[in-house]
N, C-alpha and C. Protein backbone atom coordinates (compact mmCIF):
# COMPACT_ATOMS: atom_id res chain seq x y z
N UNK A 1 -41.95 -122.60 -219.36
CA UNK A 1 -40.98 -121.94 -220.19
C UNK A 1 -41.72 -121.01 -221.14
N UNK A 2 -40.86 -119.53 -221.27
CA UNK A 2 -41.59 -118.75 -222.23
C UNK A 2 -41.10 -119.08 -223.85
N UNK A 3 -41.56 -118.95 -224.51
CA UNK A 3 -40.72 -118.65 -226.05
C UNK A 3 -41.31 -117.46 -227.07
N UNK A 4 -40.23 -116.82 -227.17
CA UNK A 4 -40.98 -115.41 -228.62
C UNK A 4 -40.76 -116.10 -229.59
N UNK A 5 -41.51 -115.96 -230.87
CA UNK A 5 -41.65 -116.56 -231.92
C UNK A 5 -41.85 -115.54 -233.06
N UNK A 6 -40.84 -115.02 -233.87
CA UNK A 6 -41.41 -113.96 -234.92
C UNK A 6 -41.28 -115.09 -236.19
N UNK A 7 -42.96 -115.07 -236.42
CA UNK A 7 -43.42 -115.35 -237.66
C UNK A 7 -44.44 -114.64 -238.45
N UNK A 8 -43.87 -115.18 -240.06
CA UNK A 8 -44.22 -114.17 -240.96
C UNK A 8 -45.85 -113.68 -240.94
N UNK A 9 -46.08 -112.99 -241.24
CA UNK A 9 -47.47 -112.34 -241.23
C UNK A 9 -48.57 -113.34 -242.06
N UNK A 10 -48.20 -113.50 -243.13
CA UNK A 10 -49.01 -114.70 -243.88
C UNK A 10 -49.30 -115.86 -243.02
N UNK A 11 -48.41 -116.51 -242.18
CA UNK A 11 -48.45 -117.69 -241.36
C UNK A 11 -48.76 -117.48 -240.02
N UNK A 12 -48.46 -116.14 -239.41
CA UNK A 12 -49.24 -115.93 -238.26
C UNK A 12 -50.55 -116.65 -237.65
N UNK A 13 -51.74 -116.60 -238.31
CA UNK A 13 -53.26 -117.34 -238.23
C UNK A 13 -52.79 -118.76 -238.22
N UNK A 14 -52.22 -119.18 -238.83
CA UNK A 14 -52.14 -120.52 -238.61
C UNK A 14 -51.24 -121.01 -237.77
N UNK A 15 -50.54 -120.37 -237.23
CA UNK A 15 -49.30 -121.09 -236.05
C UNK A 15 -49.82 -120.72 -234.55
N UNK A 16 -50.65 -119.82 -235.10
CA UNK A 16 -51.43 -119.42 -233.65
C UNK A 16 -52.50 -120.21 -233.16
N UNK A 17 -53.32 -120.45 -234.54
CA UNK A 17 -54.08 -121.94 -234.18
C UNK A 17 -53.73 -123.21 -233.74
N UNK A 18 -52.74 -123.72 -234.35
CA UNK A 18 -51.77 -124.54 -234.19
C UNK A 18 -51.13 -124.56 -232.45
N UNK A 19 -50.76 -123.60 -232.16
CA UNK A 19 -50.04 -123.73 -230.72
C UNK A 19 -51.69 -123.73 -229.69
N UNK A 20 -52.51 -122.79 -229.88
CA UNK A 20 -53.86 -122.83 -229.37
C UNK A 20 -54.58 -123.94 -228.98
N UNK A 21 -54.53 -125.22 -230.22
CA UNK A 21 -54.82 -126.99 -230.05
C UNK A 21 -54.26 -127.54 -229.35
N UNK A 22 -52.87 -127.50 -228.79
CA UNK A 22 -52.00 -127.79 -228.06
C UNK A 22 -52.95 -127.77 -226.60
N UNK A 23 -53.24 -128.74 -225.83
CA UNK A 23 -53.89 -128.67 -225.04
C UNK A 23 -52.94 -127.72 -223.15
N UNK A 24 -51.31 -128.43 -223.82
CA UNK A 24 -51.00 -127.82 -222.99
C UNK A 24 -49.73 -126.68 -223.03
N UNK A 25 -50.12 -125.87 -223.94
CA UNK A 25 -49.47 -124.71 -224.47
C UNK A 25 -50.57 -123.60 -224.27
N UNK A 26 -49.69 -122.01 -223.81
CA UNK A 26 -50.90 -121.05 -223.78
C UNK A 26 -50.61 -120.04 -224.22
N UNK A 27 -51.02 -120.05 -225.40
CA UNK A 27 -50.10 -118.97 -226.66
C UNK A 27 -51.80 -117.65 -226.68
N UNK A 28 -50.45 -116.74 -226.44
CA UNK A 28 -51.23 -115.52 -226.85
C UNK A 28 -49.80 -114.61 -227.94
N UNK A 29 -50.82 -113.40 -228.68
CA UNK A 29 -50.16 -112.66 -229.72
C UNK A 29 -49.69 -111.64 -228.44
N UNK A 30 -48.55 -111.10 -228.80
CA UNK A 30 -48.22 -109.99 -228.01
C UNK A 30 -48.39 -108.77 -228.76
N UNK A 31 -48.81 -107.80 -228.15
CA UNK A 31 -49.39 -106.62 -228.57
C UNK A 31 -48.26 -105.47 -229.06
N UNK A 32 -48.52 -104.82 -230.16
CA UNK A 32 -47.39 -103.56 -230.42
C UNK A 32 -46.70 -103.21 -229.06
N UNK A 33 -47.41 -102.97 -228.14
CA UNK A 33 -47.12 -102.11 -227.02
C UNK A 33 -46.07 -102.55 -226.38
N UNK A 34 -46.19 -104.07 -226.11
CA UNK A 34 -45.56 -105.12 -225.63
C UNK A 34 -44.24 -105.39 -226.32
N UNK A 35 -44.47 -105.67 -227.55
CA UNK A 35 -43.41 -105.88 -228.65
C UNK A 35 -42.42 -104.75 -228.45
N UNK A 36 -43.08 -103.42 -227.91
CA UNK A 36 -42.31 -102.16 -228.40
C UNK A 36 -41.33 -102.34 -227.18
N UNK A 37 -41.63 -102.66 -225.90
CA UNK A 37 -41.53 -102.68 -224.55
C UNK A 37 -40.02 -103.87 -224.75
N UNK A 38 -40.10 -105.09 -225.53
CA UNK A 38 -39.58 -106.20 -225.45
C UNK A 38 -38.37 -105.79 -226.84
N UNK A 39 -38.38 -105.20 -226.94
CA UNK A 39 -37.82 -103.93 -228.37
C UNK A 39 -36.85 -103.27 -227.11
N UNK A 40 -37.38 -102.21 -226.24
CA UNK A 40 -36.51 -101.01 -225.54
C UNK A 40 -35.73 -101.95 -224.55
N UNK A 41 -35.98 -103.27 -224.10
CA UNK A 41 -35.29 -104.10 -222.89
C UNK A 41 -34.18 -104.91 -223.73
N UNK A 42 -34.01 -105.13 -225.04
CA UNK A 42 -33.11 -106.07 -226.04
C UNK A 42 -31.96 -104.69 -225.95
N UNK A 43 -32.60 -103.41 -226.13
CA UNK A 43 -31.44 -102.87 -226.43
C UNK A 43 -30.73 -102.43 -224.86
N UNK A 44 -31.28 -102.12 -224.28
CA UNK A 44 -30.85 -101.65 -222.62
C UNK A 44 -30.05 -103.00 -222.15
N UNK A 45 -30.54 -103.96 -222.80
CA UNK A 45 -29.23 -105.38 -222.51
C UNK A 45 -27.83 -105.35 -223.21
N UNK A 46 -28.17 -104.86 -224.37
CA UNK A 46 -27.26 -104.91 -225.32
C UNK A 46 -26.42 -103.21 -225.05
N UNK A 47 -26.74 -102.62 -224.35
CA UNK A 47 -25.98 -101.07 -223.88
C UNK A 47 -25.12 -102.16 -222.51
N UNK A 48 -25.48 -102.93 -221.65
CA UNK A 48 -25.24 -103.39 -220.39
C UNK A 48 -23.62 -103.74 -221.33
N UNK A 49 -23.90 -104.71 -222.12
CA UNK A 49 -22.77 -105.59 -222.48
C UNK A 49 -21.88 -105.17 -223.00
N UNK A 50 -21.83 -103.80 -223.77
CA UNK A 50 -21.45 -102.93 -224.45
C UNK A 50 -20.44 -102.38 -223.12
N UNK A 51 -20.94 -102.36 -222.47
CA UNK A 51 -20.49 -101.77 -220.88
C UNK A 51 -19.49 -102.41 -220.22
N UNK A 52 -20.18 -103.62 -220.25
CA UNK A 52 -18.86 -104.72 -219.63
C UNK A 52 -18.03 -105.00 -220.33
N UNK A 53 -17.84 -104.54 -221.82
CA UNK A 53 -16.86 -104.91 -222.34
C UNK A 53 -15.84 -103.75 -222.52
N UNK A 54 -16.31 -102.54 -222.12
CA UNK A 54 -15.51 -101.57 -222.38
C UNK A 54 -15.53 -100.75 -223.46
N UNK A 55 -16.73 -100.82 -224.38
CA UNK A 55 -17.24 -100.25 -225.68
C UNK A 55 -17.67 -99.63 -225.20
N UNK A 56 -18.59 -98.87 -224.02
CA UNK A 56 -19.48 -97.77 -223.80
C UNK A 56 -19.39 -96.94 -222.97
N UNK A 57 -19.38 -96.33 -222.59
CA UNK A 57 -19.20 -95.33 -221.46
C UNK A 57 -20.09 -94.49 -220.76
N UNK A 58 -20.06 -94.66 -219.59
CA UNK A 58 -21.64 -94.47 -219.01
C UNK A 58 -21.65 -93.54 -217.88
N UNK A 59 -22.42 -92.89 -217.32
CA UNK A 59 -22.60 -91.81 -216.64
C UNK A 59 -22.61 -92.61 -214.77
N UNK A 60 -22.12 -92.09 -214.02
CA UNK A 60 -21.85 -92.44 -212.15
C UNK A 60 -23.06 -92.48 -212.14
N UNK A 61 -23.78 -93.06 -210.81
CA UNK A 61 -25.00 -93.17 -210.22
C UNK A 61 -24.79 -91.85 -209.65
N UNK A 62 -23.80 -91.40 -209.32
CA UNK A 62 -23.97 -90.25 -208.14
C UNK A 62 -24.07 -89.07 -209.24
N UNK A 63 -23.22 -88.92 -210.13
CA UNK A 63 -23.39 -87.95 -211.46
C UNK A 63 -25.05 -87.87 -211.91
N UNK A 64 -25.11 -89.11 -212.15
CA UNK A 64 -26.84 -89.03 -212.93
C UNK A 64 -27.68 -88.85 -211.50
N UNK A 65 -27.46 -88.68 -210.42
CA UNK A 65 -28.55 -88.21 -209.38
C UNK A 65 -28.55 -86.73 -209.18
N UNK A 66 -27.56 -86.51 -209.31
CA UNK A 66 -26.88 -84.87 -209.21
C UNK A 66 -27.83 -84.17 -210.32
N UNK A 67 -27.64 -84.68 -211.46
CA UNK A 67 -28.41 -83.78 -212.25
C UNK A 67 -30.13 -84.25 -212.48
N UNK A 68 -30.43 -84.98 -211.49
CA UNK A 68 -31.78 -84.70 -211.34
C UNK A 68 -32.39 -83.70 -210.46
């Protein structure tokens, strides 16, 4: 199982050590890049649902091929 964990910056070093001792836990920091990446996929979920509910309005597959 995965888990994201946003903790505060002060406590960071130590929860990272903490999960690290864990012999069978395999905690790594995720990188800006990553974060930014896990950032653009929260909202592209949250446009989906927006969708299914009838809040958004979205462009045909055949429309958005056309204008490529």
């Amino acid at each position: 199982m995965k888990v994201m964990l946003d903790i505060k910056d002060n406590k960071a070093d130590f929860v990272m050590e903490l999960l690290r001792s864990l012999p069978f836990v395999k905690a790594e920091q995720i990188s800006p890049a990553n974060d930014s990446l896990s950032d653009n996929i929260k909202a592209g979920l949250q446009e989906v649902r927006l969708f299914k509910k009838g809040e958004l309005k979205t462009t045909s597959a055949k429309d958005f091929l056309s204008e490529l």
